[in-house]
Protein backbone atom coordinates (compact mmCIF):
# COMPACT_ATOMS: atom_id res chain seq x y z
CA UNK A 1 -32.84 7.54 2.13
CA UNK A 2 -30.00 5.67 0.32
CA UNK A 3 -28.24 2.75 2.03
CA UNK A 4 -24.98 2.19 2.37
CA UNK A 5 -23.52 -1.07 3.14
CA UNK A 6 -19.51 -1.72 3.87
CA UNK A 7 -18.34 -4.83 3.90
CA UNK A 8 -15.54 -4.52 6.54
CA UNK A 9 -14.34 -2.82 8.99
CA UNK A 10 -10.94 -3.69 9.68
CA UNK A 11 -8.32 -0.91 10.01
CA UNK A 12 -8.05 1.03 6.86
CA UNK A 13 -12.47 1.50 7.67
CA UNK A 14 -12.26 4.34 10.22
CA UNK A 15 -12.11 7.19 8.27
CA UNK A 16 -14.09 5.41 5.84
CA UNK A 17 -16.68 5.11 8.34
CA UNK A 18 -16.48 8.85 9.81
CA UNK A 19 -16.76 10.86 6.41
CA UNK A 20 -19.88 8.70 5.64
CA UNK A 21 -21.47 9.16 8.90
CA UNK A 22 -20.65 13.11 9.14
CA UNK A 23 -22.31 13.29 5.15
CA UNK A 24 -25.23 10.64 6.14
CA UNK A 25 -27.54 13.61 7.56
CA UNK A 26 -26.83 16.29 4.61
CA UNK A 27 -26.87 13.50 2.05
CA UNK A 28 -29.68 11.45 3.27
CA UNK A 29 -27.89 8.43 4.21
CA UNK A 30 -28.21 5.08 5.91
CA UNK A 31 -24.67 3.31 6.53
CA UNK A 32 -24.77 -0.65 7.17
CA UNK A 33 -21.36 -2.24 8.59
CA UNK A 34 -21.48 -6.01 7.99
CA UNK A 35 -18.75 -7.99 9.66
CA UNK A 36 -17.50 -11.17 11.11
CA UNK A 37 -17.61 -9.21 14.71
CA UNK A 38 -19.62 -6.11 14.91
CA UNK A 39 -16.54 -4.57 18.02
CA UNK A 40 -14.79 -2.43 15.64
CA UNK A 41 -17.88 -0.91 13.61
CA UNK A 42 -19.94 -0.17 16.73
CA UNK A 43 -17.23 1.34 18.09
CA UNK A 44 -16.72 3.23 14.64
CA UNK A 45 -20.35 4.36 14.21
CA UNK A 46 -20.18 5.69 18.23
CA UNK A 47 -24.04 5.70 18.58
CA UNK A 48 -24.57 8.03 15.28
CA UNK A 49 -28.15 7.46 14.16
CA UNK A 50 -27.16 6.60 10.38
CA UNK A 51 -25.06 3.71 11.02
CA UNK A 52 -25.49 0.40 12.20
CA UNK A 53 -23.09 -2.64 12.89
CA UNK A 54 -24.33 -6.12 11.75
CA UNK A 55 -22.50 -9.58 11.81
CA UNK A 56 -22.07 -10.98 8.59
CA UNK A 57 -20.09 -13.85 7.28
CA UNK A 58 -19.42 -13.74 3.85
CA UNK A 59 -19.37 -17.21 3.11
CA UNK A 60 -22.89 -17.52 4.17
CA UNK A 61 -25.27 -16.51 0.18
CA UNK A 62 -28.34 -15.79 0.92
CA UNK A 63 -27.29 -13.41 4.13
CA UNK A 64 -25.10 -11.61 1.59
CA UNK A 65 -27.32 -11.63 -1.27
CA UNK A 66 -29.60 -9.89 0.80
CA UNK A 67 -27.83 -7.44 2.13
CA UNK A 68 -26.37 -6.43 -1.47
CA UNK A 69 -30.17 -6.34 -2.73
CA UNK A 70 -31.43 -3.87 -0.09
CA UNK A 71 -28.64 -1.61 -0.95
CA UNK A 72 -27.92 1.22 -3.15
CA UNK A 73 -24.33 1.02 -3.54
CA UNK A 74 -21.74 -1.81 -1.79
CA UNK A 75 -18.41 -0.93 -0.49
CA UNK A 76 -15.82 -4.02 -0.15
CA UNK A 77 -13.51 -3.53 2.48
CA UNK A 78 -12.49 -7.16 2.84
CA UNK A 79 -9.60 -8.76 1.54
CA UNK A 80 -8.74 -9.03 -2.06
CA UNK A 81 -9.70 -12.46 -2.82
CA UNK A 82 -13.69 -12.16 -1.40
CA UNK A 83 -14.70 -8.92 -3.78
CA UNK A 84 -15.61 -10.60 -6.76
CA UNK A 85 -18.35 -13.22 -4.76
CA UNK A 86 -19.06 -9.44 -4.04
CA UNK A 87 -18.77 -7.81 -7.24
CA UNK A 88 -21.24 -11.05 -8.87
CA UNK A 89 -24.08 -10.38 -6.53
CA UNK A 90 -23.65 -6.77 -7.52
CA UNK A 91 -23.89 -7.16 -11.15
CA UNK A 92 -27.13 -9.90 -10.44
CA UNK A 93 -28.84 -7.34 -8.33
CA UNK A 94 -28.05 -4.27 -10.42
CA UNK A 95 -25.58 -2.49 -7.39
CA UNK A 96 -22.78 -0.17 -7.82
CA UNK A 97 -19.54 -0.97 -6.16
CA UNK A 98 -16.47 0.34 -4.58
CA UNK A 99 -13.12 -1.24 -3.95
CA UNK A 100 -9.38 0.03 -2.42
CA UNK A 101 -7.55 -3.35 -3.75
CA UNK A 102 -6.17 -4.17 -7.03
CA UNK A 103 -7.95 -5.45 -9.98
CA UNK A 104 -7.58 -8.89 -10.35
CA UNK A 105 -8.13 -11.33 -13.29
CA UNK A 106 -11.26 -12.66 -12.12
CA UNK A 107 -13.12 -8.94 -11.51
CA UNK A 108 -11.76 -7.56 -15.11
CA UNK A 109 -13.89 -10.50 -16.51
CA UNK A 110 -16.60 -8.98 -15.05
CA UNK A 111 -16.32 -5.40 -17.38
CA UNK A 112 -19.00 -6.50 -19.72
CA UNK A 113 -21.38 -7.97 -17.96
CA UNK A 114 -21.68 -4.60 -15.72
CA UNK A 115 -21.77 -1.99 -18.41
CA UNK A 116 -24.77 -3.81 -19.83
CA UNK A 117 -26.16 -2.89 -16.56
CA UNK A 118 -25.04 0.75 -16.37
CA UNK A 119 -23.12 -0.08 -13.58
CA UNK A 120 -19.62 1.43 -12.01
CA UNK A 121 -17.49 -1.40 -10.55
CA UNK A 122 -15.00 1.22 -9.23
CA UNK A 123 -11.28 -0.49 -7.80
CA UNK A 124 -8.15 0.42 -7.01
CA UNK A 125 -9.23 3.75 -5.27
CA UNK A 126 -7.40 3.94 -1.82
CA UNK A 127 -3.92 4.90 -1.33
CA UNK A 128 -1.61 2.64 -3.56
CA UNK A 129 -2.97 1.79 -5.84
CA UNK A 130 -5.73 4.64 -5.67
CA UNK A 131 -4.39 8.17 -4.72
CA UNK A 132 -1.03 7.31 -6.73
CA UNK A 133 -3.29 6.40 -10.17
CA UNK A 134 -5.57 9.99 -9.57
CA UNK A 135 -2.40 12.50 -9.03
CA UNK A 136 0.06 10.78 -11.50
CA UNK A 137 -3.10 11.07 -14.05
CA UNK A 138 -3.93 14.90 -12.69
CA UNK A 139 -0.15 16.06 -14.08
CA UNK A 140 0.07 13.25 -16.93
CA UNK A 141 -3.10 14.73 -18.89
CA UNK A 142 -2.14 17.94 -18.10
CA UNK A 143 1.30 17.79 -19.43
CA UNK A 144 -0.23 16.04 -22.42
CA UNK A 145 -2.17 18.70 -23.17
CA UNK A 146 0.63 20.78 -23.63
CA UNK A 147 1.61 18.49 -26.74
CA UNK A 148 4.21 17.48 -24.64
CA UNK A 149 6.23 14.15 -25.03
CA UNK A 150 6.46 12.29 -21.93
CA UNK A 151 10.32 11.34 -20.97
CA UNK A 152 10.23 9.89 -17.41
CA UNK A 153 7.65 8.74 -15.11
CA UNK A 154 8.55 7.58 -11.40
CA UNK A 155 6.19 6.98 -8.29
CA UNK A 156 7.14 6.02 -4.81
CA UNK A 157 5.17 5.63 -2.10
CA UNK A 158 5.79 4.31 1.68
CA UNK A 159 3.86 4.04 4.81
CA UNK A 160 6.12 5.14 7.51
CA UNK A 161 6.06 6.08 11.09
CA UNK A 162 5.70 9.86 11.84
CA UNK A 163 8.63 11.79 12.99
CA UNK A 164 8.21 12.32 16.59
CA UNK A 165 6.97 8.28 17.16
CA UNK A 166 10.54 7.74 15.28
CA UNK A 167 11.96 5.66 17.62
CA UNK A 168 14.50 2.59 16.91
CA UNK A 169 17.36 2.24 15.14
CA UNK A 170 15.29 1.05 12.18
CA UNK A 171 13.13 4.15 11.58
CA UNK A 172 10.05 1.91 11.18
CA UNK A 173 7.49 0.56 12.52
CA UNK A 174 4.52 -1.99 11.12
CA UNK A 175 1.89 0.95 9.86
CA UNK A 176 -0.20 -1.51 7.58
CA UNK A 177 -0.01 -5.29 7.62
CA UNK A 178 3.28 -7.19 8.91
CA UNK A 179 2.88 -10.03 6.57
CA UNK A 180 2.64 -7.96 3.58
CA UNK A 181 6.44 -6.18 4.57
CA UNK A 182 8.12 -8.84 5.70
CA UNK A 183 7.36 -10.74 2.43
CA UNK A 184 7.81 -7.55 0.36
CA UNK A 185 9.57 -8.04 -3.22
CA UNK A 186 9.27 -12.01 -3.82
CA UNK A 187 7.37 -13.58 -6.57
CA UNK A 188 9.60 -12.60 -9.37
CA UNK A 189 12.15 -9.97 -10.32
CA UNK A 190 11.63 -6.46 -9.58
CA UNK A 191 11.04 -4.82 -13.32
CA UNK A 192 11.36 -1.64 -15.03
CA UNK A 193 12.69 0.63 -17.59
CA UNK A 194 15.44 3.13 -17.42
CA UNK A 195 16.47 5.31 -20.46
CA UNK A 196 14.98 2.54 -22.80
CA UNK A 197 17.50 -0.11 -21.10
CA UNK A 198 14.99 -2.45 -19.18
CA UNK A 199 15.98 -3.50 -15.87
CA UNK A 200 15.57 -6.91 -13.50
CA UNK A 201 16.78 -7.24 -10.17
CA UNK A 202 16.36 -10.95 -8.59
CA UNK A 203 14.87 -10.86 -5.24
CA UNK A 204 18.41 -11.40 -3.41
CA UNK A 205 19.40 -8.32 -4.78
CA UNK A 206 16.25 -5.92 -4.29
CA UNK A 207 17.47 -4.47 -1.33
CA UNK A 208 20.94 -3.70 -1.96
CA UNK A 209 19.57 -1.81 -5.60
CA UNK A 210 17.89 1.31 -4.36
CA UNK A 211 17.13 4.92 -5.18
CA UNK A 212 17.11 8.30 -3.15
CA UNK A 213 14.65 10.57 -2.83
CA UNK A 214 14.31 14.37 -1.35
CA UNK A 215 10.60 15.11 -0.47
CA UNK A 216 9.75 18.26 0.57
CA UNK A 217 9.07 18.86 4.18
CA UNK A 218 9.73 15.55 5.34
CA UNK A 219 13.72 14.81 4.14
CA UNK A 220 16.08 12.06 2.75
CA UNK A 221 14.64 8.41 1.75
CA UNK A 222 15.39 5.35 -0.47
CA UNK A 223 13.46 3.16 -2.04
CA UNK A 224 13.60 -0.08 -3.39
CA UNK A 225 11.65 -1.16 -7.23
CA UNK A 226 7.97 -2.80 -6.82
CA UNK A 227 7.56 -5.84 -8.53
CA UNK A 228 6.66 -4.81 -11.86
CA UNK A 229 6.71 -0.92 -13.39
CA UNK A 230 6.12 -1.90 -16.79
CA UNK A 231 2.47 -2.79 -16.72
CA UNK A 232 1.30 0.88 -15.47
CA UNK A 233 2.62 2.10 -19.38
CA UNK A 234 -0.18 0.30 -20.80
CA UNK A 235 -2.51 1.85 -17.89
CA UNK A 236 -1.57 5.28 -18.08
CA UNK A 237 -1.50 5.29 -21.65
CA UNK A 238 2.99 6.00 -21.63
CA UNK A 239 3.21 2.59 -23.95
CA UNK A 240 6.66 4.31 -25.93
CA UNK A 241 7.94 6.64 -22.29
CA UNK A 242 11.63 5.79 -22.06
CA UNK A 243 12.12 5.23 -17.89
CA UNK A 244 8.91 3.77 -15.56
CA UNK A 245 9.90 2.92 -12.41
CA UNK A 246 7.74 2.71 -9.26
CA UNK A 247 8.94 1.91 -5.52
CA UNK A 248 8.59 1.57 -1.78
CA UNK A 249 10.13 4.19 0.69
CA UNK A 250 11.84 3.72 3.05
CA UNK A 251 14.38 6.22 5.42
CA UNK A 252 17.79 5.71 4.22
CA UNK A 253 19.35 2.86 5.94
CA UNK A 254 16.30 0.46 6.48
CA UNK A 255 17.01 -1.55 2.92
CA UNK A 256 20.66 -2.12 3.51
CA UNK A 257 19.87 -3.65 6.83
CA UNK A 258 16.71 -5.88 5.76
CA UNK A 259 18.98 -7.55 3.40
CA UNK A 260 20.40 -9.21 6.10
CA UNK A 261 17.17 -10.98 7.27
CA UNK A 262 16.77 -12.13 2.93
CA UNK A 263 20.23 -13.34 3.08
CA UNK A 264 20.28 -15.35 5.48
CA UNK A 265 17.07 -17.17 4.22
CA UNK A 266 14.66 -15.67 7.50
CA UNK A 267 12.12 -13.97 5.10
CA UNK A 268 11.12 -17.46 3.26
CA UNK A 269 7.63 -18.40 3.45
CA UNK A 270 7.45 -21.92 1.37
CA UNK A 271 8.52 -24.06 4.37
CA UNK A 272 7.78 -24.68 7.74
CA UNK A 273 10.07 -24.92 10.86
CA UNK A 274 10.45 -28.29 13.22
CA UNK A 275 9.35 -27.41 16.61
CA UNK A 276 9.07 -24.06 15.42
CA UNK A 277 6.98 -23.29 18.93
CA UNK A 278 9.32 -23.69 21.60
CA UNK A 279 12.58 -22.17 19.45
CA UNK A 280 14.09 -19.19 20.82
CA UNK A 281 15.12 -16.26 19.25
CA UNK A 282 18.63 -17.20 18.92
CA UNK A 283 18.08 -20.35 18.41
CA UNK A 284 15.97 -19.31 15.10
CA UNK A 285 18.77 -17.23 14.48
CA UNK A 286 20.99 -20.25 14.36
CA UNK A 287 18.87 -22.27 11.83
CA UNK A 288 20.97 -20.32 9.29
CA UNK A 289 24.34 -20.10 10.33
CA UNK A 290 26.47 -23.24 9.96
CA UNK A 291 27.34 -25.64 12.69
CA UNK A 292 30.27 -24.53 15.19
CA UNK A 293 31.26 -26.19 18.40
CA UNK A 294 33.15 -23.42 19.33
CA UNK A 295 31.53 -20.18 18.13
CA UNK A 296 29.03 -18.19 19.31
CA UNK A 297 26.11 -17.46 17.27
CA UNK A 298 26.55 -13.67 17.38
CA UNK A 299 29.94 -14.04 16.08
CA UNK A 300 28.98 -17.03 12.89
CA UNK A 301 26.87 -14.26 11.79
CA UNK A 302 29.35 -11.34 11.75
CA UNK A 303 31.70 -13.50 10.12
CA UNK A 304 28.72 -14.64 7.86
CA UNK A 305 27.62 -11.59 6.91
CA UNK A 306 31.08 -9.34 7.21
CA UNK A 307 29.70 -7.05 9.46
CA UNK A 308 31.65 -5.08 12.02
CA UNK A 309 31.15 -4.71 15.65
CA UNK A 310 31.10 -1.21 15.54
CA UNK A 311 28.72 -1.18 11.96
CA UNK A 312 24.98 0.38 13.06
CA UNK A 313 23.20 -2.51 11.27
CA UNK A 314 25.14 -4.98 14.39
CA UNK A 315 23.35 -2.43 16.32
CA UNK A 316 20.25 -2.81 14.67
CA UNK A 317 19.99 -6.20 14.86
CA UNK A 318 20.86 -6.22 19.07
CA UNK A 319 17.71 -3.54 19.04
CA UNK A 320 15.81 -6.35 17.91
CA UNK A 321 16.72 -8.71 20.42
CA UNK A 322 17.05 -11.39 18.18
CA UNK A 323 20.04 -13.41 20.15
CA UNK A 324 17.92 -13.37 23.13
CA UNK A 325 17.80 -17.20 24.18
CA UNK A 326 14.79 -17.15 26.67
CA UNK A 327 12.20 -15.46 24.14
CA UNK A 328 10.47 -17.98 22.24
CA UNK A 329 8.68 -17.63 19.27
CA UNK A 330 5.39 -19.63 20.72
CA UNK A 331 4.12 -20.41 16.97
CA UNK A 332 2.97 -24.27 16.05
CA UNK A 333 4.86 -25.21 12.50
CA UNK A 334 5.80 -21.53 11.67
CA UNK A 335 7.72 -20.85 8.08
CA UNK A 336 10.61 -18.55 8.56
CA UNK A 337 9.09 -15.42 7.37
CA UNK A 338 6.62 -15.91 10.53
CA UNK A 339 8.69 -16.34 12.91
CA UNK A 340 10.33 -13.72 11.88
CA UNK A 341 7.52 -11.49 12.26
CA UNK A 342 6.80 -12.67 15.48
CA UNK A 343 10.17 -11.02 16.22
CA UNK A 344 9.85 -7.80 14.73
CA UNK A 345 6.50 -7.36 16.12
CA UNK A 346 8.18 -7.07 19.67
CA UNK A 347 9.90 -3.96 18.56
CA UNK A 348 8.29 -2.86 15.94
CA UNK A 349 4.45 -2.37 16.66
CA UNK A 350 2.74 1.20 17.08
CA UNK A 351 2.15 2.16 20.47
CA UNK A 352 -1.14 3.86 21.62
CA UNK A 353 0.37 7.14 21.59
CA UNK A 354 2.42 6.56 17.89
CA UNK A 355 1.33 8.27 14.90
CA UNK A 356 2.25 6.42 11.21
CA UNK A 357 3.19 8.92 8.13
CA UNK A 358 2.40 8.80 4.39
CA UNK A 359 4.93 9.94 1.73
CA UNK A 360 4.23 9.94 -1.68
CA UNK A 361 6.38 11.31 -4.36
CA UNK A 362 5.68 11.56 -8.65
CA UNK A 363 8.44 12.70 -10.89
CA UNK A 364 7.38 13.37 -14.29
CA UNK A 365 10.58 13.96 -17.17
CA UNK A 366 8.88 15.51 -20.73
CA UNK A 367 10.06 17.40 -23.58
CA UNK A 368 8.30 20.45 -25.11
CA UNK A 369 9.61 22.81 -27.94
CA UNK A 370 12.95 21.36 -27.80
CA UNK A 371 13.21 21.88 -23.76
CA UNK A 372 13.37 18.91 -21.46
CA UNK A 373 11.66 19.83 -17.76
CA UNK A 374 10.57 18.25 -14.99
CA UNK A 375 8.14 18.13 -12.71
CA UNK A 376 8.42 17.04 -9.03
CA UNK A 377 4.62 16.24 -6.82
CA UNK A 378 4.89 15.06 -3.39
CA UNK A 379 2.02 14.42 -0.31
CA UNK A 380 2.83 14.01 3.31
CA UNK A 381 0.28 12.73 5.64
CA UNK A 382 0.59 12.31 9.51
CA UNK A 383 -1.96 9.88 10.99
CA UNK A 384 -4.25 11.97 13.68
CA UNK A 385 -4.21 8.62 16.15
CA UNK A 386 -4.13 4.41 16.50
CA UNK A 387 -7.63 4.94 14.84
CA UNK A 388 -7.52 7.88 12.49
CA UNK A 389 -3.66 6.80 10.86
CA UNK A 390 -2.37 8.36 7.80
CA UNK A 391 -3.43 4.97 6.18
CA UNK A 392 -6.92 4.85 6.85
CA UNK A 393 -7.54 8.73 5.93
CA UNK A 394 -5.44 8.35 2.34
CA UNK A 395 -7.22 5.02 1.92
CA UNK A 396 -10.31 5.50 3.12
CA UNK A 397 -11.21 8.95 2.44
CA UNK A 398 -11.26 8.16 -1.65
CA UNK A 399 -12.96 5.33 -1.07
CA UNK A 400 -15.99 7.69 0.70
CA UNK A 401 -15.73 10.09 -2.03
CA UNK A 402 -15.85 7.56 -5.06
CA UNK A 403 -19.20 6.14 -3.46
CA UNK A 404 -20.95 9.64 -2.55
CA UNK A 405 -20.18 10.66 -6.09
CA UNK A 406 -20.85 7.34 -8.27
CA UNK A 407 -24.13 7.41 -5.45
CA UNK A 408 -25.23 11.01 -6.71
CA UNK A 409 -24.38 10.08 -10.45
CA UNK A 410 -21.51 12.41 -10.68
CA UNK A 411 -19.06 9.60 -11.60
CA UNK A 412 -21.61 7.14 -14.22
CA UNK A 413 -19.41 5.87 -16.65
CA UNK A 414 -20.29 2.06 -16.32
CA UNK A 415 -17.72 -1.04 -15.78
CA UNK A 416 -14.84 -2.70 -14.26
CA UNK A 417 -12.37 0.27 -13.86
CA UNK A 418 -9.90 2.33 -11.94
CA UNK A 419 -9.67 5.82 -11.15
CA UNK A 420 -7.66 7.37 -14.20
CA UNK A 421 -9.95 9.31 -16.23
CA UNK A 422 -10.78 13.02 -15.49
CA UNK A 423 -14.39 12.55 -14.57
CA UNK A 424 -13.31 10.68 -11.37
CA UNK A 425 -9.79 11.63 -10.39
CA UNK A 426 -10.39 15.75 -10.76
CA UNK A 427 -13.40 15.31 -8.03
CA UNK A 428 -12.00 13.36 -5.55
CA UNK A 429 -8.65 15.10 -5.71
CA UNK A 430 -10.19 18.60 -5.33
CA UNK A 431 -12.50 17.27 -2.26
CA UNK A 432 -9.72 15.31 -0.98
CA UNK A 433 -7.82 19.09 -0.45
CA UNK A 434 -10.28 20.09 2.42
CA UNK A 435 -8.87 16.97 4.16
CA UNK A 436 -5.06 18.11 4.17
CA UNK A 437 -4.41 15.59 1.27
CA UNK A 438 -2.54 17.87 -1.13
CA UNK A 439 0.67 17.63 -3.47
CA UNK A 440 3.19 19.89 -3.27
CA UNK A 441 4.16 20.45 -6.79
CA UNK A 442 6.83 21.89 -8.33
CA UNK A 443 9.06 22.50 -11.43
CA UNK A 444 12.75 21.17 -11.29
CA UNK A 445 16.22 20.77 -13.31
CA UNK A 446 15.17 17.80 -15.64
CA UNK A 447 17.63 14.73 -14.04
CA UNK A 448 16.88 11.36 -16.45
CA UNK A 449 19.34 9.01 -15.66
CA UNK A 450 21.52 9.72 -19.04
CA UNK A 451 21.96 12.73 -20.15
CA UNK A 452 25.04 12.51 -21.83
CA UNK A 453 23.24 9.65 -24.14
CA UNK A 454 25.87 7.23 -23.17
CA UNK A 455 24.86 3.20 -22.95
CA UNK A 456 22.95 2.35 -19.86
């Protein structure tokens, strides 16, 4: 019997979890859940033979070590900064292992030291990074092949809420973790290339600099530039491609009205708040308006921010309930962007009966024999339930598949790596199919952004 052992099981683990335990019987499996509270996995495993919940902190050596050693292959579900204590006792006990987060400094140091030992340290194989790197590659090669030169190259991708849970003003709700939206775009300019111009926008300016996108079967979006584009033309091998840009979707309308929240200073995170605690909503609203004995706080920020009465975002922002002066925000030495989560949470978490949505869109520009094309791939994913989202099934699912195939020797080329190259991504993506995760692809008028040549 092979063991198993996830390290996790937060809420991108459930369909993790599932596929593994439906496979464990044909496949000969044992799956171990190790976490800092066994609720969620014992709930997750639902009394199926093959799986077992056990607490485990991570800080504690020796209970880790041991685990690792009795197991054949270790997925790391935690959070990014605990896989490489993870990924050592791997490489000391000789263990495969499996990864969803990016690669950082620390685990690419560790490339050497596991192809001595024949060993796959496989990252960056959920949904983004992971799903976007396998497709983008799938058309890439193939394209390639052709003896094609590659023009464009532009990826989006957005976790969303599904259609019929679509239910504020803002079209969103929190489908993945608050923090990591509210604090979206800072740490440095927002970088790309466009028609061999390359681009910056400033953090202030992120959300008023955005692009549209039609993706087929689920309508209009925008989306606004991740942080930095240029670094996937070393990684998928596009070093001289004239326009990279990758983003975040979003339904048309959401960026325009965030900006207000980064303008006025509410999405900061590098300070904290005076009796942060026992402020009210409006009265953190009126920690960034200036002082008036006569105005009203509603109206300072209309004026502030020139925004009519009759504009939706004024409407947007009463949905929120932000100039409510009985709420408070209840948290001890908050920093802005907290308490401004606090907020949003109010409004904006899933209810029991809400279902989240993936999008995902590619567009790849090339030239061949003198003809410029264009090809257009997109995936849309509705969550089944609160358990089984969108999210965990396009982040989890890969994640299973990676460690049944690496398991069986069907993926074996050893180190520190991500899922680009054709023994890994044409696998996954072809299993991935009899789970509803396909791309709708299709040829289209090559766009660019400059095709009468002119100065960009």
């Amino acid at each position: 019997m092979k063991n198993i052992l996830i390290i996790g099981a937060g809420k991108s683990s459930s369909s993790l979890i599932k596929y593994l335990l439906d496979k464990s019987d044909e496949e000969n499996l044992q799956i171990l859940i190790a976490d800092i509270s066994t609720n969620n996995a014992e709930r997750l495993i639902n009394n199926h033979p093959n799986g077992r919940a056990i607490i485990l902190d991570v800080f504690d050596k020796n209970q880790r070590e041991n685990l690792i050693e009795n197991s054949d292959i270790v997925i790391s579900m935690l959070p990014a900064r605990f896989h490489t204590e993870v990924a050592k006792d791997c490489i000391t006990f000789g263990k495969h292992m499996v990864t969803a987060s990016y690669i950082s400094e620390e685990m690419k140091a560790l490339d050497q030291a596991a192809k001595e030992k024949g060993l796959v340290l496989m990252n960056e194989i959920g949904l983004d990074p992971g799903l976007d790197h396998m497709s983008a590659m799938k058309i890439l090669d193939r394209v390639k092949e052709k003896g094609a030169k590659m023009l464009l190259f532009e990826s989006f991708c957005g976790g969303l809420v599904a259609p019929e849970s679509d239910t504020n003003l803002w079209n969103y709700k929190f489908t993945w973790n608050p923090r990591n939206v509210v604090l979206a775009g800072q740490g440095g300019a927002a970088m790309f290339i466009q028609e061999n111009t390359y681009k910056y926008i400033p953090y202030q300016k992120l959300f008023r600099r955005t692009e549209f996108l039609n993706i087929s079967g689920a309508g209009k979006f925008e989306a606004y530039a991740n942080r930095d584009s240029l670094k996937y033309r070393s990684i998928y091998s596009l070093e001289n491609i004239p326009t990279m840009y990758r983003g975040t979707i979003r339904k048309v309308g959401f960026s325009r009205a965030w900006n207000i929240f980064v303008q006025l200073g509410m999405t900061d995170d590098s300070y904290t708040i005076e009796d942060s605690e026992n402020m009210s909503y409006r009265g953190f609203v009126n920690l960034f308006l200036a002082y008036s004995p006569s105005d009203s706080v509603e109206l300072k920020l209309r004026s502030y921010l020139k925004i009519d009465q009759d504009d939706i975002m004024w409407d947007k922002l009463l949905e929120l309930d932000i100039f409510n002066p009985n709420k408070k925000i209840g948290l001890k030495n908050a920093t802005p962007a907290q308490m401004l989560q606090k907020i949003l949470e109010d409004h904006w978490t899933l209810q029991e009966d809400d279902k989240d949505m993936i999008v995902m869109q590619h567009l790849f520009g090339y030239e061949i024999d003198g003809e410029k094309k264009q090809i257009e791939s997109s995936l849309t994913v509705i969550g089944e339930n609160q358990t089984y989202t969108a999210m965990a099934k396009t982040v989890g699912l890969p994640v299973g598949i990676a460690t049944l195939k690496i398991l069986k020797g069907e993926i074996k080329t050893p180190g520190v790596q991500i899922p680009i190259s054709k023994e890994v991504y044409e696998p996954i993506l072809k299993e991935l199919e009899n789970y509803g995760i396909t791309f709708d692809e299709k040829e289209v008028p090559y766009l660019g952004y400059n095709p009468n040549n002119v100065m960009g």
